[in-house]
C-alpha atoms as a PDB file:
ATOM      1  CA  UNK A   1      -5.405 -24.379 -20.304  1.00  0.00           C
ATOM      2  CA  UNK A   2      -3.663 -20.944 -20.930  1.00  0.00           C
ATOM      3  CA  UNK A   3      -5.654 -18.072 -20.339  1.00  0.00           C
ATOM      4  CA  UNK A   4      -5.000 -14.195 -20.884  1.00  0.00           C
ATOM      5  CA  UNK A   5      -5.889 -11.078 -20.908  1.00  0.00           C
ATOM      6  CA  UNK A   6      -5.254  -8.379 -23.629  1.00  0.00           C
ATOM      7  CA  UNK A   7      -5.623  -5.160 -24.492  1.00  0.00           C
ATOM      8  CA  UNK A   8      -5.385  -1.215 -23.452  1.00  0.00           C
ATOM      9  CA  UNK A   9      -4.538  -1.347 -19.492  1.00  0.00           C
ATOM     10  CA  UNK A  10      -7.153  -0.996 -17.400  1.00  0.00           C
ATOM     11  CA  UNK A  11      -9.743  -2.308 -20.522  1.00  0.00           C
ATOM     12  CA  UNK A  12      -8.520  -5.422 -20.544  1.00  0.00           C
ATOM     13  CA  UNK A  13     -10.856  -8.210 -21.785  1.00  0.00           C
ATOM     14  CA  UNK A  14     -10.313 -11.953 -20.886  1.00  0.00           C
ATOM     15  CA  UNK A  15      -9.057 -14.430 -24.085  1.00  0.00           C
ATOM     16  CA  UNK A  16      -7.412 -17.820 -24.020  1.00  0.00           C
ATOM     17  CA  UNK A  17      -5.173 -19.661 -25.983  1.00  0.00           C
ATOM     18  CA  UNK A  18      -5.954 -22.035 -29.209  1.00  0.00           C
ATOM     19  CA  UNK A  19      -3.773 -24.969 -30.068  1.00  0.00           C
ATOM     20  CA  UNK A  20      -1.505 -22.628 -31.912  1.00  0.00           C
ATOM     21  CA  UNK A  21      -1.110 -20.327 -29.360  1.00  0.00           C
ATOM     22  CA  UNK A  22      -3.271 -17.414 -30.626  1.00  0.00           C
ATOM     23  CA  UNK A  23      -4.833 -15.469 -28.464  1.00  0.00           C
ATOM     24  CA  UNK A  24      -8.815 -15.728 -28.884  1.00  0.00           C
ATOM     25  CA  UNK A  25     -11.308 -13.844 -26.888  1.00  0.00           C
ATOM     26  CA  UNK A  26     -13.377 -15.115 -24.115  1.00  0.00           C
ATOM     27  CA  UNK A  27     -15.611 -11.607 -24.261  1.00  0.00           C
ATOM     28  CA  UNK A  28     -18.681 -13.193 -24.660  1.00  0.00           C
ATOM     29  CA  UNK A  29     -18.187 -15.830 -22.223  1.00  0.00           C
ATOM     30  CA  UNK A  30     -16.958 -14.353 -18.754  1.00  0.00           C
ATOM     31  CA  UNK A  31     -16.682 -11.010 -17.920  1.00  0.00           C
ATOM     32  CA  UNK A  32     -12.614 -11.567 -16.716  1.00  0.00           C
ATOM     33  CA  UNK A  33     -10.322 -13.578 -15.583  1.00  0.00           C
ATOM     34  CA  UNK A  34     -10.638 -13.590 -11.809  1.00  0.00           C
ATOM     35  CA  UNK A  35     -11.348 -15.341  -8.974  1.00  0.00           C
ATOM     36  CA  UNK A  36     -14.655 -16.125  -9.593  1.00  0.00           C
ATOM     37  CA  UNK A  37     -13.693 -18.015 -13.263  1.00  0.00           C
ATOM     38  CA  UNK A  38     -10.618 -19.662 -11.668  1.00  0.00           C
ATOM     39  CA  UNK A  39     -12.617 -21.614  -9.604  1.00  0.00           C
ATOM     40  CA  UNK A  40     -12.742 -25.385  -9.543  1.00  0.00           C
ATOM     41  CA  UNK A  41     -16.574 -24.507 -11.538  1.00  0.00           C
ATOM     42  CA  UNK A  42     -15.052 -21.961 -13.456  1.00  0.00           C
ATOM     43  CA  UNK A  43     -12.069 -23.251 -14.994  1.00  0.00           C
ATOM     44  CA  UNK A  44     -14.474 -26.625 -15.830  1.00  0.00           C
ATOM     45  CA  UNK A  45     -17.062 -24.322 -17.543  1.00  0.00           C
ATOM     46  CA  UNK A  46     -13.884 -22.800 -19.778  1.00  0.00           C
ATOM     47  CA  UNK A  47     -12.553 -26.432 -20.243  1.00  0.00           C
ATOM     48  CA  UNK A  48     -15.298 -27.131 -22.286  1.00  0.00           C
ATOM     49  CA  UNK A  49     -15.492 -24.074 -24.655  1.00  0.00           C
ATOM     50  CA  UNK A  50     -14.117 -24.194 -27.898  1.00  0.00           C
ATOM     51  CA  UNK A  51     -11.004 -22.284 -28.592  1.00  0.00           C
ATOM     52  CA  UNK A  52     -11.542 -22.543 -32.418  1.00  0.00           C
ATOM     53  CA  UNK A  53     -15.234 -20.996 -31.697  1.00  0.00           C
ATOM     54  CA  UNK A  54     -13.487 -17.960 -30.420  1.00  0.00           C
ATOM     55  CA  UNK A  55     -12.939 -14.830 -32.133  1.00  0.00           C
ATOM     56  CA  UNK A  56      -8.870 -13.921 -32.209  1.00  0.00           C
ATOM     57  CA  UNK A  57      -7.583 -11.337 -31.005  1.00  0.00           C
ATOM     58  CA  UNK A  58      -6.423  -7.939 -32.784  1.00  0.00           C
ATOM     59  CA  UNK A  59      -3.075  -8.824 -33.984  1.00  0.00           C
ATOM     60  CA  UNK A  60      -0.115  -6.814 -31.920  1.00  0.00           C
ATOM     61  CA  UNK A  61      -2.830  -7.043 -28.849  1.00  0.00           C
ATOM     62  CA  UNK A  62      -0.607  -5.588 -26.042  1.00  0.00           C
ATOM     63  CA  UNK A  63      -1.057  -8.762 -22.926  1.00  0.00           C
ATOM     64  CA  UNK A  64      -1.953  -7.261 -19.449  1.00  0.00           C
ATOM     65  CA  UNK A  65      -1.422  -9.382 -16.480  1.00  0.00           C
ATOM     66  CA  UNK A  66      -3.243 -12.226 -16.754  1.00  0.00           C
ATOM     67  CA  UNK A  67      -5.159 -11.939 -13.708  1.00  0.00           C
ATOM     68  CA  UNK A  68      -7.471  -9.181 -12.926  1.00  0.00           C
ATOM     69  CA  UNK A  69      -9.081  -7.842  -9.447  1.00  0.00           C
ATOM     70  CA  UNK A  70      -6.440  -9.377  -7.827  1.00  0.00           C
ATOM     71  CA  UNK A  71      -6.978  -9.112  -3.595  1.00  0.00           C
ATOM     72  CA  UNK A  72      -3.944  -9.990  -1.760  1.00  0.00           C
ATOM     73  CA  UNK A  73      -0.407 -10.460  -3.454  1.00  0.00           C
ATOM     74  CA  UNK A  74       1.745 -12.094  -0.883  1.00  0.00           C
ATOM     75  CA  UNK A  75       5.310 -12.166  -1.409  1.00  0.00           C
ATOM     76  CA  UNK A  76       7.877 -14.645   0.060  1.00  0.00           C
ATOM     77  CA  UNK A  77      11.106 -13.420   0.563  1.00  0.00           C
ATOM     78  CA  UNK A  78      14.799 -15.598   0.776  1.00  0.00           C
ATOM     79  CA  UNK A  79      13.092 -18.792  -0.106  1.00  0.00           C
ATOM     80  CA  UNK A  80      15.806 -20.529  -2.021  1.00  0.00           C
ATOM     81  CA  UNK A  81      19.064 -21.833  -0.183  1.00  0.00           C
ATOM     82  CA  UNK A  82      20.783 -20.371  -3.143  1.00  0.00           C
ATOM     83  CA  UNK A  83      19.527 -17.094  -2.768  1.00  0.00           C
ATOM     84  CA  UNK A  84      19.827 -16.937   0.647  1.00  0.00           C
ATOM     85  CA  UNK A  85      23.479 -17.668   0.261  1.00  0.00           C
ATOM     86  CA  UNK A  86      24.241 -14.816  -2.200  1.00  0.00           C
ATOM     87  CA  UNK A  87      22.794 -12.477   0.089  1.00  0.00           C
ATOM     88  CA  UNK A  88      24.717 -13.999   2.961  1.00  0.00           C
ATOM     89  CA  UNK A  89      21.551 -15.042   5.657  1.00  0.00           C
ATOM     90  CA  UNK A  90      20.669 -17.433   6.678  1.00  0.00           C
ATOM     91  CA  UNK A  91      18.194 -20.349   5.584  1.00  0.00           C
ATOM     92  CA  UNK A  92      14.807 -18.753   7.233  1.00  0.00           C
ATOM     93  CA  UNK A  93      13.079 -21.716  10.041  1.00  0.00           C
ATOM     94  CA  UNK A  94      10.259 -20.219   8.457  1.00  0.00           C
ATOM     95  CA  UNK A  95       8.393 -18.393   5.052  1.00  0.00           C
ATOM     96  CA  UNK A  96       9.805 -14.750   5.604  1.00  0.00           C
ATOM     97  CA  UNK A  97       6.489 -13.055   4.233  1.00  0.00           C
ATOM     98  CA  UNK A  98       5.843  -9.671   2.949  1.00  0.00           C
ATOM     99  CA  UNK A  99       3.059  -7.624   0.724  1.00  0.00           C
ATOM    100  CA  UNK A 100       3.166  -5.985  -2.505  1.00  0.00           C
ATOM    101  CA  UNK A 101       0.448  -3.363  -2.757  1.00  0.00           C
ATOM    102  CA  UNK A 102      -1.814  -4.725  -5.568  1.00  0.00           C
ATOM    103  CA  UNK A 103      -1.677  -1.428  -7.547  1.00  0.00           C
ATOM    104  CA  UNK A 104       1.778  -2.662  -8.246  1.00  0.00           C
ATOM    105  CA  UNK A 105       0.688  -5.482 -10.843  1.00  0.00           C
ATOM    106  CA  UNK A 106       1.105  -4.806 -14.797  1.00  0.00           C
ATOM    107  CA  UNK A 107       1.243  -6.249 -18.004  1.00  0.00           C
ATOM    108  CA  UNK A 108       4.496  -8.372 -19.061  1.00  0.00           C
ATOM    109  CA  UNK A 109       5.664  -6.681 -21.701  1.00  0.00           C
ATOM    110  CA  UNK A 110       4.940  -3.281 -20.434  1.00  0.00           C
ATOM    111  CA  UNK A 111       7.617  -0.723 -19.872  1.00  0.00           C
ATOM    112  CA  UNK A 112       9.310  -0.448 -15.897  1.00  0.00           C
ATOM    113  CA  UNK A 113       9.190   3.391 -15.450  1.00  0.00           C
ATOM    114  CA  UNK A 114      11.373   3.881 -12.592  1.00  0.00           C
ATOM    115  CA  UNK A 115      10.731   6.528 -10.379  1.00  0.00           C
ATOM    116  CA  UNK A 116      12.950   9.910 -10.584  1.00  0.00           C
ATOM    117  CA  UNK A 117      14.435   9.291  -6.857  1.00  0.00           C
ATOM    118  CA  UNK A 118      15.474   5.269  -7.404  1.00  0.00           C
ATOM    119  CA  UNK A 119      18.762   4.424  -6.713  1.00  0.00           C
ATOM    120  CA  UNK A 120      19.405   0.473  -6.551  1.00  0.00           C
ATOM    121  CA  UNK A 121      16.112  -0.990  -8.576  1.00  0.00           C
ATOM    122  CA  UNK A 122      16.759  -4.838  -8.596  1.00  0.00           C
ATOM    123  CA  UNK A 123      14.962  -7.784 -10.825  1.00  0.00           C
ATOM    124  CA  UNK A 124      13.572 -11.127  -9.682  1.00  0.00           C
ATOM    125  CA  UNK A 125      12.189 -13.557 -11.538  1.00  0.00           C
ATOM    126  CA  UNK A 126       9.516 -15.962  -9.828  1.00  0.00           C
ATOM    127  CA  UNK A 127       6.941 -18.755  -9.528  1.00  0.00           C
ATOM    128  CA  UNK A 128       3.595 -16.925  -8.684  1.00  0.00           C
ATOM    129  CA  UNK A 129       0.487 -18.766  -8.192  1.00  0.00           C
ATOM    130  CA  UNK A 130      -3.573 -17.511  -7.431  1.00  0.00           C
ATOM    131  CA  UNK A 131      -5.845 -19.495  -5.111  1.00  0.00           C
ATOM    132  CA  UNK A 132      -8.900 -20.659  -6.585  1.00  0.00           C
ATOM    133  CA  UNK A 133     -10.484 -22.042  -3.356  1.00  0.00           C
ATOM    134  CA  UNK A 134     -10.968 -20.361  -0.102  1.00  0.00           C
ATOM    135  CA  UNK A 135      -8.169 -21.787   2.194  1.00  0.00           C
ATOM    136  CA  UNK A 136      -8.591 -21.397   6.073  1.00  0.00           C
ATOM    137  CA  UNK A 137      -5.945 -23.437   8.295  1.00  0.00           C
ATOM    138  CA  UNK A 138      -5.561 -26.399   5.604  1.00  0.00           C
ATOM    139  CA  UNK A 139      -2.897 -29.439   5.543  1.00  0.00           C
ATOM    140  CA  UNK A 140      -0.379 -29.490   3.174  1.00  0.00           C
ATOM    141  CA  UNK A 141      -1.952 -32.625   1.736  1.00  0.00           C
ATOM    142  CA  UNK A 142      -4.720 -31.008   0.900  1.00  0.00           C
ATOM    143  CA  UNK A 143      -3.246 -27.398  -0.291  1.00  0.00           C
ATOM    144  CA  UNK A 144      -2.554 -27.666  -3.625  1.00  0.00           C
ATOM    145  CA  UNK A 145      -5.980 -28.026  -4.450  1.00  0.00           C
ATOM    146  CA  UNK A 146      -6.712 -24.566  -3.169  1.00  0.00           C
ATOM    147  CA  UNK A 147      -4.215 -23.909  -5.812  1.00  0.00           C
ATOM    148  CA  UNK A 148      -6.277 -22.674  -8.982  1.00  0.00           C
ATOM    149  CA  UNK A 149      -2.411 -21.982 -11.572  1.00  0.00           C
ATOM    150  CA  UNK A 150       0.333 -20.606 -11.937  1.00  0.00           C
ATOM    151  CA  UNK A 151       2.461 -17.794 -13.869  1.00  0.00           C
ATOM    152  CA  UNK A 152       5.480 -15.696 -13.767  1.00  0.00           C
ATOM    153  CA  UNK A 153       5.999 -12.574 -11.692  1.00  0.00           C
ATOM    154  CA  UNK A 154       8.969 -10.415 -12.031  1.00  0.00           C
ATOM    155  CA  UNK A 155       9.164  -8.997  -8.399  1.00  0.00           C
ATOM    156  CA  UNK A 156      10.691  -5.835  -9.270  1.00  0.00           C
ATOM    157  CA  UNK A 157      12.006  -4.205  -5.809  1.00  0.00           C
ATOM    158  CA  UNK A 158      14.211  -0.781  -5.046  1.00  0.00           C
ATOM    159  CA  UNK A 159      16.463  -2.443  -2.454  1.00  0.00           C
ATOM    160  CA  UNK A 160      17.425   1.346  -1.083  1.00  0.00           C
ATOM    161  CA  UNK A 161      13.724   2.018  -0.236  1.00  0.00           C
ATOM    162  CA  UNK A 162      13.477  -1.945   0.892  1.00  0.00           C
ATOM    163  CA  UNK A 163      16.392  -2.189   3.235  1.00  0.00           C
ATOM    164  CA  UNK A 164      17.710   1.068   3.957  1.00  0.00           C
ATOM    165  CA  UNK A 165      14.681   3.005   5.128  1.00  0.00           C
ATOM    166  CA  UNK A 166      12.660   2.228   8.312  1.00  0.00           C
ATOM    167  CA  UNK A 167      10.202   0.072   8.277  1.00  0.00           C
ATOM    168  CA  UNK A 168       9.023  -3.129   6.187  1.00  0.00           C
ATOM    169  CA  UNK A 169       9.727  -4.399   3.036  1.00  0.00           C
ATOM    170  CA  UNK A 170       6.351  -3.676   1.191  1.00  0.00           C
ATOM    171  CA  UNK A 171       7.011   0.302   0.748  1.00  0.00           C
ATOM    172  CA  UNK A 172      10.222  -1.513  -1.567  1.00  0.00           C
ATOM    173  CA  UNK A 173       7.927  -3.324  -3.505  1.00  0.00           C
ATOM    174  CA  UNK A 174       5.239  -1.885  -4.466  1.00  0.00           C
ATOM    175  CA  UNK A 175       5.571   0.905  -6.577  1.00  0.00           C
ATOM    176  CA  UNK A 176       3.555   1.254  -9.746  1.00  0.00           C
ATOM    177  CA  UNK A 177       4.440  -1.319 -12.362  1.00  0.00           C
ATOM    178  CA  UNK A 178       6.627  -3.483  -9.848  1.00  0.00           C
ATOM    179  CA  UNK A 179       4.514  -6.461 -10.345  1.00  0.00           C
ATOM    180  CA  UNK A 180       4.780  -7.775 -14.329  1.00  0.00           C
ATOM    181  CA  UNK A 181       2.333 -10.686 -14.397  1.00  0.00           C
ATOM    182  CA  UNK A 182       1.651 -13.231 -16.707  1.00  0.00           C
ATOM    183  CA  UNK A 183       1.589 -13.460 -19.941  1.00  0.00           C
ATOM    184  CA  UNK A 184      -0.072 -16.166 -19.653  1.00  0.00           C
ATOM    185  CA  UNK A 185      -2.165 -17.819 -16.691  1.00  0.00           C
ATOM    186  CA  UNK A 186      -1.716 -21.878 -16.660  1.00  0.00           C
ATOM    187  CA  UNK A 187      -3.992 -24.004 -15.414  1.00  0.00           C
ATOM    188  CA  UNK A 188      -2.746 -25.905 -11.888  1.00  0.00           C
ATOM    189  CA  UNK A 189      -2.814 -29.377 -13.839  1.00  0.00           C
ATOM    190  CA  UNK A 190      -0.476 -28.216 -16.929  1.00  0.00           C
ATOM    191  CA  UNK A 191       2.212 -28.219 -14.237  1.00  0.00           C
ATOM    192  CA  UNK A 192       3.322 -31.578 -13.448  1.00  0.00           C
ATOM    193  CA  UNK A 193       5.368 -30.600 -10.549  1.00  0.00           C
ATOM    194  CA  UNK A 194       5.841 -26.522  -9.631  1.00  0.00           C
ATOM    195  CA  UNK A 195       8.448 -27.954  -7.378  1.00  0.00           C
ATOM    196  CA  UNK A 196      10.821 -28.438 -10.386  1.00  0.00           C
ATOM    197  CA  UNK A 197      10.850 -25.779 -13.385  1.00  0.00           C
ATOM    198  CA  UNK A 198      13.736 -24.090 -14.626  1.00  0.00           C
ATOM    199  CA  UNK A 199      13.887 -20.483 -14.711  1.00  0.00           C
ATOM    200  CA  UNK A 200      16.024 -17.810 -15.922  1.00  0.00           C
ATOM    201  CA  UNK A 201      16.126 -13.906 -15.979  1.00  0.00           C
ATOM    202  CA  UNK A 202      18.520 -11.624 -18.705  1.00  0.00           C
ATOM    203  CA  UNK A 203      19.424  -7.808 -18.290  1.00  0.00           C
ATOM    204  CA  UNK A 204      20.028  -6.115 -21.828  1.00  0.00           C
ATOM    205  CA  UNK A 205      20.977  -9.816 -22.752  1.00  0.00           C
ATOM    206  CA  UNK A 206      23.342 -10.888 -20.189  1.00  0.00           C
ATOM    207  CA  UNK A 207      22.584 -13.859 -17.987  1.00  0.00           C
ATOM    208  CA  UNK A 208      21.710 -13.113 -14.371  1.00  0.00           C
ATOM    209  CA  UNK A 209      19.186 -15.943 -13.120  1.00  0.00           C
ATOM    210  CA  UNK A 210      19.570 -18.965 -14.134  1.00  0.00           C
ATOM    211  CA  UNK A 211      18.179 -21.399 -11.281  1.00  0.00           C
ATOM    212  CA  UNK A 212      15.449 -23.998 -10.386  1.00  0.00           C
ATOM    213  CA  UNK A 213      12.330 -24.008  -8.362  1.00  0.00           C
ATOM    214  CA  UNK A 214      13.896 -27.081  -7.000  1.00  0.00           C
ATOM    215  CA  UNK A 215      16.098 -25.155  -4.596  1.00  0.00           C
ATOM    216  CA  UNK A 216      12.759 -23.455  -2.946  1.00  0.00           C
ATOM    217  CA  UNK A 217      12.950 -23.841   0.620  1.00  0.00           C
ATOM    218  CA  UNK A 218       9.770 -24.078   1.348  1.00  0.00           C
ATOM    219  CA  UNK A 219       7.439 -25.588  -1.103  1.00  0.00           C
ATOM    220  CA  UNK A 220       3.820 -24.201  -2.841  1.00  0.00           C
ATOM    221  CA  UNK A 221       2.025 -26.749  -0.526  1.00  0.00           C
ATOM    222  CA  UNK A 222       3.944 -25.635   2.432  1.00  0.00           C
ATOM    223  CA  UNK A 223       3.528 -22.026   1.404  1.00  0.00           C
ATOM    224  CA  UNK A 224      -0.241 -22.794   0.964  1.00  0.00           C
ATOM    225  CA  UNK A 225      -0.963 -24.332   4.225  1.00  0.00           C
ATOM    226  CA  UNK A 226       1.364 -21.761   6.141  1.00  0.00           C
ATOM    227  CA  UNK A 227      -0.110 -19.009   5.018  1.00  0.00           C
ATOM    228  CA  UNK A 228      -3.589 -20.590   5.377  1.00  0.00           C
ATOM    229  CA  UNK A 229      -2.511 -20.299   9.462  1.00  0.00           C
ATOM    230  CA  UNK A 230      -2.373 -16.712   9.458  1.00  0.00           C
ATOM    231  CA  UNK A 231      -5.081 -15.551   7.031  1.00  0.00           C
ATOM    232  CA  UNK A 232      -7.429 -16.716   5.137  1.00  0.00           C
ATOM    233  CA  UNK A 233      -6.685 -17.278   1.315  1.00  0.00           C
ATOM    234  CA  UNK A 234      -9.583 -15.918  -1.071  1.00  0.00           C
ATOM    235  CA  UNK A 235      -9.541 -16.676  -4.909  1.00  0.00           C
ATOM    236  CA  UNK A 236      -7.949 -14.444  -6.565  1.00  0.00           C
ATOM    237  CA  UNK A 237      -5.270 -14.084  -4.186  1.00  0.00           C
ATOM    238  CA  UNK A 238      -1.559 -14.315  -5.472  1.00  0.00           C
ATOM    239  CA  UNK A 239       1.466 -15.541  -3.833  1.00  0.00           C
ATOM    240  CA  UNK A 240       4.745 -15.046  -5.672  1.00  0.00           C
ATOM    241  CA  UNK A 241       7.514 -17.735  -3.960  1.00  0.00           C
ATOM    242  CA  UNK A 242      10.753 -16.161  -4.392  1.00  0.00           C
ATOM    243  CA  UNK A 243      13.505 -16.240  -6.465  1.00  0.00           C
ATOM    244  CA  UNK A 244      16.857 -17.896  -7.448  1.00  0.00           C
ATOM    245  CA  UNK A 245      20.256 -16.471  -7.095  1.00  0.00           C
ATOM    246  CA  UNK A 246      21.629 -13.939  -9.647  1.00  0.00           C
ATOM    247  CA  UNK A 247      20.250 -10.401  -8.157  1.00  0.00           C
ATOM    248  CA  UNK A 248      21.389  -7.614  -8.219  1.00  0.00           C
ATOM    249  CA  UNK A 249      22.097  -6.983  -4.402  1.00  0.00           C
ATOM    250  CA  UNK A 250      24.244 -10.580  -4.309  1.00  0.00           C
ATOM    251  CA  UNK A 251      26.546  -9.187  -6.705  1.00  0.00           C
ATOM    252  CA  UNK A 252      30.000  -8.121  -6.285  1.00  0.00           C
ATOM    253  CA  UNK A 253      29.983  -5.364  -7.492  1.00  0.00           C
ATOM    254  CA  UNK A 254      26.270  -5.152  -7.013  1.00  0.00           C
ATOM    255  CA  UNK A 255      24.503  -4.099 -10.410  1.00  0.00           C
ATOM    256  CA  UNK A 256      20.850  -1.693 -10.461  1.00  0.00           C
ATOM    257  CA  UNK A 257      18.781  -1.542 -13.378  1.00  0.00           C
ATOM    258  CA  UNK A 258      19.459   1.609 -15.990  1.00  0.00           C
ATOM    259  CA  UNK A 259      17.891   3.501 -17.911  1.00  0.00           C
ATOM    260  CA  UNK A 260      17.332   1.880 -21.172  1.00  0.00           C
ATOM    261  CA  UNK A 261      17.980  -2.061 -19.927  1.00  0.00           C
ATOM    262  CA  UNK A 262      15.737  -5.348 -20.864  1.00  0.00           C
ATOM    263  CA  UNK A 263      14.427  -7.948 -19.001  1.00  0.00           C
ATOM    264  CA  UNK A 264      13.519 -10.931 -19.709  1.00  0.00           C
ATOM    265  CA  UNK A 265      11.987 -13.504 -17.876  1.00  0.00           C
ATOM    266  CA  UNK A 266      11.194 -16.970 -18.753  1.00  0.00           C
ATOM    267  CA  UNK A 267       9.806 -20.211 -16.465  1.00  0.00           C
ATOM    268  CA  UNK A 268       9.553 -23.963 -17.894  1.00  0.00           C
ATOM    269  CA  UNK A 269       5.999 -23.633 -18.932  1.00  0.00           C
ATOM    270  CA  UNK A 270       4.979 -20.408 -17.895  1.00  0.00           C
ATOM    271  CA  UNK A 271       6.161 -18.742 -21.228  1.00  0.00           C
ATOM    272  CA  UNK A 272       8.369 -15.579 -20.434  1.00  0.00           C
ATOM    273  CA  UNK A 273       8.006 -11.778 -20.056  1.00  0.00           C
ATOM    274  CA  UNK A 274      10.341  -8.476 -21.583  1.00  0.00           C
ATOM    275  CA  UNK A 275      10.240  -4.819 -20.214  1.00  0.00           C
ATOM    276  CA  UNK A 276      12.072  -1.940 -21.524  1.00  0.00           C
ATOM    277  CA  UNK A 277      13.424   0.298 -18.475  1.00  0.00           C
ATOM    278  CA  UNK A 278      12.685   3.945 -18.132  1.00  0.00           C
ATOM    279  CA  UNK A 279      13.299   6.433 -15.556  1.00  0.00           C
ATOM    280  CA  UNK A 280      10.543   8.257 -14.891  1.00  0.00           C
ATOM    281  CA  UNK A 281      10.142  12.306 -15.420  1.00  0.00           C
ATOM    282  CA  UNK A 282       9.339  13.901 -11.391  1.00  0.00           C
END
């Protein structure tokens, strides 16, 4: 099951997706798509609706993220080998986690605007997945079924602000639109094994990801449980996994976004995301 959400941001109104991949709306059936509908009960009750029953969306319907009243977003950083040995570290003995401040979150085809003081704006394409459970200290046999789906997040990050201020990584992270989401959400059992999609990630057209969520160091189940240790995991939660090599910062030269570049993100699955660059006016 592929759910959405569409229309003007911050109006958004929940929809699915029909055989043919239309978007139809889900208005009159729950009131969003959030942690209350992507429940084990939830996602059942949606199961047996109808798409064909549904109205369809406007045509040209701009997609916002496809999950809304999101609580925490979690972020795991240098958790593929392969990334970790672009950026020349070493292979973490444990998740390296961060936050991204949930204001960050946007649609996925909604324009970056960059603000006017960023200097070395990087992309990253990842696995991100919501909890549909509450999850408290739980085994890594039984984590992924705390694990409501999964989508694509870019993890947009301005690596000056990131690495060369004081402090933590979140303040890198987390400015407004740094979070594309979606477009669509996918129901945990569409995905056979998260543990092996391919993935990829252009700039204006040019290849710069092109990896596997098979090099992840440490796994969704691991990630679930782990976390689980340290706080407790609330539905609607988000936790994006990391990302393959082919970022900016590991180049040689190292390359920044511009003014005027494309994204696009796609995962096995998942469908993919575009945004259109733009520097922000001060």
């Amino acid at each position: 099951m592929k759910l959405v959400r569409f229309g003007p941001a911050g109006q958004e109104v929940p929809g699915m997706l029909d055989a043919q991949r239309r978007v139809r709306s889900l208005a009159n059936v729950v009131a969003d798509i959030d942690g209350r509908v992507i429940s084990p009960e939830g996602l059942e009750m949606l199961r047996a609706v109808d798409p064909a029953s549904l109205p369809l969306a406007e045509t040209g319907a701009r997609l916002g993220p496809c999950l809304g009243n999101v609580g925490k977003l979690i972020g795991i950083g240098l958790n593929y080998s392969d990334h970790a040995a672009e950026s020349n570290l070493p292979i973490p003995r444990e998740p390296i986690v961060f936050m991204k401040a949930s204001s960050c979150i946007a649609g996925p085809y909604d324009p970056v605007l960059l603000p006017p003081d960023a200097k070395k704006t990087d992309w990253e394409v990842e696995l991100a997945f919501a909890i549909g459970t509450r999850a408290k200290n739980v085994s890594e046999d039984d984590a992924l079924t705390h694990v409501a789906g999964y989508f694509i997040l870019n993890d947009i990050s301005e690596r000056a602000w990131q690495i060369e201020r004081e402090g933590q990584w979140t303040k890198g992270k987390s400015h407004d639109g740094f979070g594309p989401m979606g477009p669509w959400f996918v129901s945990a059992d569409e995905i056979a094994d998260p543990g092996d999609l391919s993935m990829t990630l252009d700039v204006s057209g040019v290849r710069r990801q092109d990896g596997t969520t098979r090099t992840m160091i440490f796994g969704v189940a691991t990630l679930v449980s782990y976390l689980s240790r340290f706080m407790t995991l609330h539905p609607g939660d988000v936790v994006t996994t990391g990302t393959p090599p082919g970022v900016g910062l590991g180049m040689r030269p190292q390359v920044w976004l511009k003014d005027g570049d494309v994204m696009r993100l796609e995962i096995a699955g998942l469908g993919h995301q575009e945004q259109r660059v733009q520097f922000a006016r001060a």
